[in-house]
Protein backbone atom coordinates (compact mmCIF):
# COMPACT_ATOMS: atom_id res chain seq x y z
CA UNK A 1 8.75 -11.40 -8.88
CA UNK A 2 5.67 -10.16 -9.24
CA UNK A 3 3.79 -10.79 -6.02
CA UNK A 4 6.60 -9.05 -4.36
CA UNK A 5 5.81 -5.90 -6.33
CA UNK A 6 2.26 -6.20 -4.92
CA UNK A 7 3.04 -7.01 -2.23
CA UNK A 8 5.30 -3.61 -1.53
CA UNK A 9 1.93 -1.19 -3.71
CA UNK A 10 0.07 0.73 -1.27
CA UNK A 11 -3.19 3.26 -1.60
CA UNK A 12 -2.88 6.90 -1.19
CA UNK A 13 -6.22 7.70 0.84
CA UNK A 14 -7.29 11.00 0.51
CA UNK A 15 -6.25 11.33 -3.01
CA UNK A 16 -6.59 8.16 -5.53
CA UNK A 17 -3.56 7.08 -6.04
CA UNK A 18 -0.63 4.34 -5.29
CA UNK A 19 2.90 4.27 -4.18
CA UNK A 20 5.73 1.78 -3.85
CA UNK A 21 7.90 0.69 -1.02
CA UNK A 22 11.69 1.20 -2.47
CA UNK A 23 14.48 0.73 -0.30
CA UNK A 24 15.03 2.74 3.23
CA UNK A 25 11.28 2.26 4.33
CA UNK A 26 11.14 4.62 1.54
CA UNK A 27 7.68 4.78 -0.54
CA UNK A 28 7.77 6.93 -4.02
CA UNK A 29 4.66 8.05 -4.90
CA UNK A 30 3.35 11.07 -7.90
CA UNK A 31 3.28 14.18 -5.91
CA UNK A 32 -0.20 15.16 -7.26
CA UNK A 33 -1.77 12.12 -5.05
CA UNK A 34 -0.29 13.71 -2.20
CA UNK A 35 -2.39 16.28 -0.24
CA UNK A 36 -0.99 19.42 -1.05
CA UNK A 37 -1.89 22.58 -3.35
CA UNK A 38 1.88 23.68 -4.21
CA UNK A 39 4.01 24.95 -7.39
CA UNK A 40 7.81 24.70 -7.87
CA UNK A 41 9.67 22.83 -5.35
CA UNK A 42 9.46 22.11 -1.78
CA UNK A 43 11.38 19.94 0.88
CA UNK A 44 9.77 19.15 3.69
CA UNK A 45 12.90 16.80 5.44
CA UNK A 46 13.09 19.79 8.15
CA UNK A 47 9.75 21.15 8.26
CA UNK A 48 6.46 20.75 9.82
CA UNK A 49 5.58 17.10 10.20
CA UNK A 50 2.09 16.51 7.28
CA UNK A 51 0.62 13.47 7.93
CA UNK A 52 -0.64 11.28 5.19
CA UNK A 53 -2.66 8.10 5.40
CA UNK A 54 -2.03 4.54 3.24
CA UNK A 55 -3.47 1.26 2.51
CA UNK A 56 -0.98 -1.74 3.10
CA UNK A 57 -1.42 -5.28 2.87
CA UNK A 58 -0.72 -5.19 6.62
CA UNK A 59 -3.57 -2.21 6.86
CA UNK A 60 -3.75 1.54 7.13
CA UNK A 61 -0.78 3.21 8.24
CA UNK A 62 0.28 6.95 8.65
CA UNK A 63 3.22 8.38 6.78
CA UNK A 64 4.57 11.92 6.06
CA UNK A 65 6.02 13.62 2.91
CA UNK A 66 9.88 13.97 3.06
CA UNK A 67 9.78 15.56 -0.48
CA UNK A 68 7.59 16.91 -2.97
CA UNK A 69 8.37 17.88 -6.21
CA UNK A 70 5.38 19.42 -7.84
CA UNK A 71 7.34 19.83 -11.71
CA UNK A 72 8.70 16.55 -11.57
CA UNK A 73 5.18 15.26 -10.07
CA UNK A 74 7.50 12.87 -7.45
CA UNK A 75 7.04 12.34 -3.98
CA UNK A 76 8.85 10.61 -1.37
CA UNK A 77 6.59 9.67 1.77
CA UNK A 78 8.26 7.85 5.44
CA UNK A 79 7.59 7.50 8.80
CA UNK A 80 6.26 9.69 10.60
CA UNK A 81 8.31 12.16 12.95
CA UNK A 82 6.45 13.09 16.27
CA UNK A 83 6.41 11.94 19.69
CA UNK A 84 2.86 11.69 19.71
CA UNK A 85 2.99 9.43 16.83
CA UNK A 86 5.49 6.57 18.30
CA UNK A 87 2.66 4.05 18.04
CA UNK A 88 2.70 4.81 13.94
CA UNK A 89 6.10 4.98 13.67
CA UNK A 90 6.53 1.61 15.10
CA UNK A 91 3.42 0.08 12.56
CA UNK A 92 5.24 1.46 9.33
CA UNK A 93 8.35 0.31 10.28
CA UNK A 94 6.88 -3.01 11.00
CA UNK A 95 5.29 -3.12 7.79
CA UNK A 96 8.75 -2.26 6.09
CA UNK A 97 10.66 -4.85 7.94
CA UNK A 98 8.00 -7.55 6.62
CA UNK A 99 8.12 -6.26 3.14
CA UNK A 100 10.44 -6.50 0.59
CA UNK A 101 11.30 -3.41 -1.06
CA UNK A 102 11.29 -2.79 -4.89
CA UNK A 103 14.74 -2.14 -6.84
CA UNK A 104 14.80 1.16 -8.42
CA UNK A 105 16.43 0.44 -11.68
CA UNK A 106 19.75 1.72 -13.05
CA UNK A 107 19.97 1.02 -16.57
CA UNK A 108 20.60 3.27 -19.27
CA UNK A 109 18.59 3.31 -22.07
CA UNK A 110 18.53 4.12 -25.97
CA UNK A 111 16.77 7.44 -27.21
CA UNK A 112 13.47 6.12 -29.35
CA UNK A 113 14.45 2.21 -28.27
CA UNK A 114 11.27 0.82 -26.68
CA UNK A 115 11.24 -1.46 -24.17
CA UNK A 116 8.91 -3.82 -22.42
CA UNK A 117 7.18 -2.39 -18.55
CA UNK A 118 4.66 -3.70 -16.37
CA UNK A 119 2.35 -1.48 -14.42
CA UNK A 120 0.48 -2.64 -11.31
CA UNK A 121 -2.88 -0.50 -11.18
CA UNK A 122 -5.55 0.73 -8.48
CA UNK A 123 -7.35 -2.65 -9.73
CA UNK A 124 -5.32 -4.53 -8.79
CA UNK A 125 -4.58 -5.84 -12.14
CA UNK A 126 -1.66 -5.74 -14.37
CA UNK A 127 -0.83 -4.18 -17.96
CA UNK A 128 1.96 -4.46 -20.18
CA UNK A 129 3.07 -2.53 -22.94
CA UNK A 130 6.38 -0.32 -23.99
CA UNK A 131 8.32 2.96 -22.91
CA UNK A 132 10.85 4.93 -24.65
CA UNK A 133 13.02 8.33 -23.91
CA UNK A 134 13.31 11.33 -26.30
CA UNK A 135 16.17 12.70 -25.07
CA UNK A 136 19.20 11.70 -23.42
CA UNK A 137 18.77 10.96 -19.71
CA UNK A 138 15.47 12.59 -20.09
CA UNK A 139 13.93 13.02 -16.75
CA UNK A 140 10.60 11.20 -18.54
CA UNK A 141 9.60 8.29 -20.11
CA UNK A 142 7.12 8.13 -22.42
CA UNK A 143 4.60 4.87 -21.83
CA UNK A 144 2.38 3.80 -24.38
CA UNK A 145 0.33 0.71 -22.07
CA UNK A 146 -1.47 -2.18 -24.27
CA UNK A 147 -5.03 -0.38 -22.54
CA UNK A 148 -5.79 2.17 -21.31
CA UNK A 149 -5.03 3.33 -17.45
CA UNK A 150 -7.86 4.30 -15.72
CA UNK A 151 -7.97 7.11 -12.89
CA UNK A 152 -6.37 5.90 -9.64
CA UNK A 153 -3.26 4.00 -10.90
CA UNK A 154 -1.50 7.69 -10.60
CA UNK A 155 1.84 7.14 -8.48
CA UNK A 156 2.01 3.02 -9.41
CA UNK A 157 5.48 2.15 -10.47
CA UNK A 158 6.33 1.14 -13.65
CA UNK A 159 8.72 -1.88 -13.60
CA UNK A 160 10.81 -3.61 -16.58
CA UNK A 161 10.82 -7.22 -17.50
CA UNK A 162 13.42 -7.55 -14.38
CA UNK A 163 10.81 -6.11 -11.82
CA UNK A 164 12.96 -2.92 -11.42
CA UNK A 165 11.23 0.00 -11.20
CA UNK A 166 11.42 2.49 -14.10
CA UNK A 167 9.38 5.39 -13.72
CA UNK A 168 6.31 6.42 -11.55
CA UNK A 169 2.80 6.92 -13.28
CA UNK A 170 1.62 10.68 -13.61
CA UNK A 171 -0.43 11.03 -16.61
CA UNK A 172 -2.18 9.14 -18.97
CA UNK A 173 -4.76 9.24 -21.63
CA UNK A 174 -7.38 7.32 -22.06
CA UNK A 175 -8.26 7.97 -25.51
CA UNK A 176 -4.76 7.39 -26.96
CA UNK A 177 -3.24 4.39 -24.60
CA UNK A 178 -0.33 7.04 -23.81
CA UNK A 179 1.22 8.78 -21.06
CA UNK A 180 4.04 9.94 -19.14
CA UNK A 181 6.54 9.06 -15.69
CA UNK A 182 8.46 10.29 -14.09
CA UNK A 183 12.07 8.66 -14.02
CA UNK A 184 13.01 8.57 -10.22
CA UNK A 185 17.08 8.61 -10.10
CA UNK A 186 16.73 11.68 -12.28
CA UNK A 187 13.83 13.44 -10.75
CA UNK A 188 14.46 13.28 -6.71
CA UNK A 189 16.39 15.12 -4.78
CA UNK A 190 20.13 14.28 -4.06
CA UNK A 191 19.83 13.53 -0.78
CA UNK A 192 16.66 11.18 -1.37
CA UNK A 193 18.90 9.23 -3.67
CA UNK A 194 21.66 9.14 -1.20
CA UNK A 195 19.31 7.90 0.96
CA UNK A 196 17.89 5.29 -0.91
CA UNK A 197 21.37 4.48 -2.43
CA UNK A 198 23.02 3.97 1.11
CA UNK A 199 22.62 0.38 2.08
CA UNK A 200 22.37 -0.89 -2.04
């Protein structure tokens, strides 16, 4: 289960930071390790074509935002969308028909009821520890790791004891072994989810 999850982790390279392949040739990533200075909410499915570069286990591919959502601190990278570019295309889409995607998780879960999550960091290295909502379907979890996360493992998913993803990392603190993710279903845009939901 595991190696699969690793397997489908890349590196954000301008910013520190990882992402996961979901479903779709979809990766979700914390929209603060994406290369953009922006507030509030912006879409860029229509709009001018950003390139990003990532670290694969089949080596360094281009990709462009879809969505960003500063507030929620989600982002939602794909292939990228320009003639000039068919080359790249073809590599990402490559590396997403040779990798398995990660499930995005559907459960529900119990205000204050803590549960077990794995998170794969920039290390490469894993840690364990427990996550809990305050509020019902609260767009956050709250993760309190067994050690502290260290700068870089920003955008990593969090997974449960199934290997579902939970949440995406966007802060921590290192003093206090706590910090905070965002919850995907509830924090991308409906037509992301559609997207990602349309061959489940």
């Amino acid at each position: 289960m595991f190696s699969i999850i690793e397997k489908a982790t890349v590196t954000l390279i301008d910013r520190v930071g990882r992402g996961v392949l979901i479903k779709n040739n979809t990766i979700l990533t914390a929209s603060h390790c994406v290369n953009y200075d922006i507030s509030g909410e912006i879409d860029l499915a229509n709009g001018v074509n950003y390139i990003e570069e990532i670290i694969t286990w089949s080596g360094k591919l281009k990709v462009q935002p879809l969505s960003i959502e500063a507030v929620s601190d989600i982002a939602v990278l794909g292939g990228v969308d320009d003639q000039e570019l068919y080359d790249e295309s073809e590599q990402f889409e490559e590396f997403c028909r040779n990798t398995s995607p990660v499930k995005i998780s559907r459960r529900k879960f119990e205000v204050f009821k803590k549960f077990e999550i794995f998170i794969f960091t920039h290390e490469n290295t894993w840690i364990s520890g427990f996550a809990q909502i305050s509020f019902p379907e609260s767009q956050i979890l709250l993760i309190e790791p067994n050690e502290p996360i260290k700068l870089g493992t920003s955008g990593s998913g969090i997974y449960d004891e199934k290997g579902e993803l939970v949440g995406i990392v966007n802060k921590t603190s290192l003093e206090k072994n706590f910090g905070i993710a965002s919850r995907p279903l509830l924090t991308l845009p409906v037509w992301v989810c559609r997207k990602i939901y349309k061959r489940y």
